[in-house]
PDB file of N, CA and C in Angstrom:
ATOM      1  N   UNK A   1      13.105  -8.259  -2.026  1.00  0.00           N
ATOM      2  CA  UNK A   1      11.935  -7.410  -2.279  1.00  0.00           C
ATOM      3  C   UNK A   1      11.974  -6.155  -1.417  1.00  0.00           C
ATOM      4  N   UNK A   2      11.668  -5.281  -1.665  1.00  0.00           N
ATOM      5  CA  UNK A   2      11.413  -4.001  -1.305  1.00  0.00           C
ATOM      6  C   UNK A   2      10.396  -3.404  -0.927  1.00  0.00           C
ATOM      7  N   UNK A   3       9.513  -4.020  -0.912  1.00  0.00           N
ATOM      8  CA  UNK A   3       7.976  -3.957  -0.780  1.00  0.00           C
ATOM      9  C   UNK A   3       8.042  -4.285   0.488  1.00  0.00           C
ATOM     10  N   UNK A   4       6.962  -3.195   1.697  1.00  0.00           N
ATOM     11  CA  UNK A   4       6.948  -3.216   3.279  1.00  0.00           C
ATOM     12  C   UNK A   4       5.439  -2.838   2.751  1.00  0.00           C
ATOM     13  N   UNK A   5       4.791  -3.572   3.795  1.00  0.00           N
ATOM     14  CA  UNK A   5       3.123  -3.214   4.210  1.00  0.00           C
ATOM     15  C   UNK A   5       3.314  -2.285   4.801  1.00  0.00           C
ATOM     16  N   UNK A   6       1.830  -1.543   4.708  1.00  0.00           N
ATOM     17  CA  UNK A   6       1.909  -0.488   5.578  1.00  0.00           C
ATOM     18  C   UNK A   6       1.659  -0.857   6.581  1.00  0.00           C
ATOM     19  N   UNK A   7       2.144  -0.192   7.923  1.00  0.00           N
ATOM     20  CA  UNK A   7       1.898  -0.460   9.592  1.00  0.00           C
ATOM     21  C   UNK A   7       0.670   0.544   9.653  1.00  0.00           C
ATOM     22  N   UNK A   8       0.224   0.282  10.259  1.00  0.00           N
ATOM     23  CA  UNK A   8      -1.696   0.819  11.199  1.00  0.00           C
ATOM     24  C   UNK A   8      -0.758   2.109  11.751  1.00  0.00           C
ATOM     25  N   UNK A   9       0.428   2.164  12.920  1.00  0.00           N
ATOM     26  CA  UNK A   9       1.248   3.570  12.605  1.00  0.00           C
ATOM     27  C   UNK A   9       1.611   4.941  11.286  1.00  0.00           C
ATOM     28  N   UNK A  10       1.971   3.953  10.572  1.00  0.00           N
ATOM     29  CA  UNK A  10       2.431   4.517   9.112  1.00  0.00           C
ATOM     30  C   UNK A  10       1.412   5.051   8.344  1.00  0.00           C
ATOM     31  N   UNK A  11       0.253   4.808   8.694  1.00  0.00           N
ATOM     32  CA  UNK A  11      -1.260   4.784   7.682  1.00  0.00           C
ATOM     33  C   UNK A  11      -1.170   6.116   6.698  1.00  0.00           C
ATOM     34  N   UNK A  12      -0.722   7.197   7.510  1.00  0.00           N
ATOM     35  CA  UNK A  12      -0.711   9.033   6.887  1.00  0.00           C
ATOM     36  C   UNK A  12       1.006   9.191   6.667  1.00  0.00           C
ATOM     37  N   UNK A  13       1.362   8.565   5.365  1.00  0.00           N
ATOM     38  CA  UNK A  13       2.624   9.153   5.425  1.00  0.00           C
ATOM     39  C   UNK A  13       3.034  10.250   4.257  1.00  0.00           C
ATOM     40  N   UNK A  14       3.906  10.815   3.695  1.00  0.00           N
ATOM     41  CA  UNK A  14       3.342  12.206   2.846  1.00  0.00           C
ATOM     42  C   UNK A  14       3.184  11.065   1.517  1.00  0.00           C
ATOM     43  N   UNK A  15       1.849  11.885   1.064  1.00  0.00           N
ATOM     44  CA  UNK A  15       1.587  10.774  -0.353  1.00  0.00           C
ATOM     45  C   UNK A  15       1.740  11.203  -1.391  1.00  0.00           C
ATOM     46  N   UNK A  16       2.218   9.939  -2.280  1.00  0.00           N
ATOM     47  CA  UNK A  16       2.757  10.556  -3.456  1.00  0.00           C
ATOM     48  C   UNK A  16       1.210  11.143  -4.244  1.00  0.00           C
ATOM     49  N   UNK A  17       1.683  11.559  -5.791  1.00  0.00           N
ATOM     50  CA  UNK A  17       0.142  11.478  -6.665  1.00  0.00           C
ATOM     51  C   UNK A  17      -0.579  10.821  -6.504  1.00  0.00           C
ATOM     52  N   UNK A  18      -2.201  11.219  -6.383  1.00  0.00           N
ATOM     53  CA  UNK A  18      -3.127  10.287  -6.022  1.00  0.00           C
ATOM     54  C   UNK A  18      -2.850   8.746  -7.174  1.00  0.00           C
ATOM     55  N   UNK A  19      -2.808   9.035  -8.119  1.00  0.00           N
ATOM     56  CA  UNK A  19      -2.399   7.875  -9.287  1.00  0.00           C
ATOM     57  C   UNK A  19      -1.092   6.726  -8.516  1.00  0.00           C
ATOM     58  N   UNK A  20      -0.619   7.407  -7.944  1.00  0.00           N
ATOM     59  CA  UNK A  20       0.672   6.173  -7.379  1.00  0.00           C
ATOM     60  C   UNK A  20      -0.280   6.032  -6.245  1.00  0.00           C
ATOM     61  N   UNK A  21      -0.456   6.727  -5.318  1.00  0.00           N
ATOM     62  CA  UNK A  21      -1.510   6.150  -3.893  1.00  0.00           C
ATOM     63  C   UNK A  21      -2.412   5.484  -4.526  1.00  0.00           C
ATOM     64  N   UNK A  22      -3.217   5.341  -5.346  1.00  0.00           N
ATOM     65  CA  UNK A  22      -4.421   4.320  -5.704  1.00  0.00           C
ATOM     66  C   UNK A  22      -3.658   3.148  -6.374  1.00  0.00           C
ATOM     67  N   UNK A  23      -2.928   3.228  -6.828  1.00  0.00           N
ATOM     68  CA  UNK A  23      -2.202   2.094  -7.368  1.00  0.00           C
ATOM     69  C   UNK A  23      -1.524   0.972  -6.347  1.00  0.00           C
ATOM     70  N   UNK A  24      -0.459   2.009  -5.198  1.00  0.00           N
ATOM     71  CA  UNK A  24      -0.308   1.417  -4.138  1.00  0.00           C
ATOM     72  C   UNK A  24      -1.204   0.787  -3.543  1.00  0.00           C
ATOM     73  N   UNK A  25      -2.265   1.363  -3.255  1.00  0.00           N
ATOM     74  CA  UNK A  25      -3.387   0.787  -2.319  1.00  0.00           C
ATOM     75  C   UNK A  25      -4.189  -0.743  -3.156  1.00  0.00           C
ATOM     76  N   UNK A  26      -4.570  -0.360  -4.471  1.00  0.00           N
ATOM     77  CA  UNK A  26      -4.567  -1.549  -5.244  1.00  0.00           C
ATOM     78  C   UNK A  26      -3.745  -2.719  -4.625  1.00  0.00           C
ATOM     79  N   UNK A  27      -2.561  -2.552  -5.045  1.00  0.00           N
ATOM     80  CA  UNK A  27      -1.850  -3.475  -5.038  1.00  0.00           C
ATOM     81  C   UNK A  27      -1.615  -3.507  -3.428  1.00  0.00           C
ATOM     82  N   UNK A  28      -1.238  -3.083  -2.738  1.00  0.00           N
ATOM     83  CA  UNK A  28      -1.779  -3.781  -1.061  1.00  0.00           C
ATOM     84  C   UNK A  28      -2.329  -4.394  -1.074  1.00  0.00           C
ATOM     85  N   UNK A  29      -4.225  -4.267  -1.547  1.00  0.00           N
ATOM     86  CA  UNK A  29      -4.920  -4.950  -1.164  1.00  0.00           C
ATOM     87  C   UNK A  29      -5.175  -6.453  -1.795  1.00  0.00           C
ATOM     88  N   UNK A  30      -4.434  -6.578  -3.341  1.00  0.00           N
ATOM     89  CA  UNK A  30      -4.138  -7.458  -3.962  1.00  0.00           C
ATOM     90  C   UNK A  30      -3.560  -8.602  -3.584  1.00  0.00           C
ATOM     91  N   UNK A  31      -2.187  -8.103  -2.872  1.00  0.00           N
ATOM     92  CA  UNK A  31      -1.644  -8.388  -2.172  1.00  0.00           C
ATOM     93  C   UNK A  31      -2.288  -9.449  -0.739  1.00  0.00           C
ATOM     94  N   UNK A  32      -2.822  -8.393  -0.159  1.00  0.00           N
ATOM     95  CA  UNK A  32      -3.559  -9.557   1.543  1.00  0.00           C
ATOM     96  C   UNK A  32      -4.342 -10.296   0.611  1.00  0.00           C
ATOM     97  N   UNK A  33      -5.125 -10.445  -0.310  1.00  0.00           N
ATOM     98  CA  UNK A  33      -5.699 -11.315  -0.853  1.00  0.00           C
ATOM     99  C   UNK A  33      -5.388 -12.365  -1.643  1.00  0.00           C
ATOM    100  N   UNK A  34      -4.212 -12.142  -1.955  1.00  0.00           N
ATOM    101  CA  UNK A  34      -3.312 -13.021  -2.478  1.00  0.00           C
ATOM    102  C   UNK A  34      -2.867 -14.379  -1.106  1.00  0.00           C
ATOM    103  N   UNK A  35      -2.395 -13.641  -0.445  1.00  0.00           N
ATOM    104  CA  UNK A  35      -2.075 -14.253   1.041  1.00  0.00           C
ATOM    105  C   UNK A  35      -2.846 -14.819   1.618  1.00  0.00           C
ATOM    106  N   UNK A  36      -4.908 -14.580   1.634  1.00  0.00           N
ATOM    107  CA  UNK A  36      -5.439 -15.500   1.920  1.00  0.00           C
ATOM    108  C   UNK A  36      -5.761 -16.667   1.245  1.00  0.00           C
TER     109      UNK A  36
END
């Protein structure tokens, strides 16, 4: 997998289209919730 969380460092890194950043972020948060 290729998929890295973001680090609390990393938080501002250059972002793609808001459409891929909201998607990303979606799926992050999908993600930790998945995990709990």
């Amino acid at each position: 997998l290729g998929y890295r969380p973001p680090a609390p460092e990393t938080a501002t890194p250059p972002l793609p289209p808001s459409g891929s950043a909201t998607l990303h972020l979606q799926a992050a948060m999908a993600k930790e919730e998945a995990m709990h």
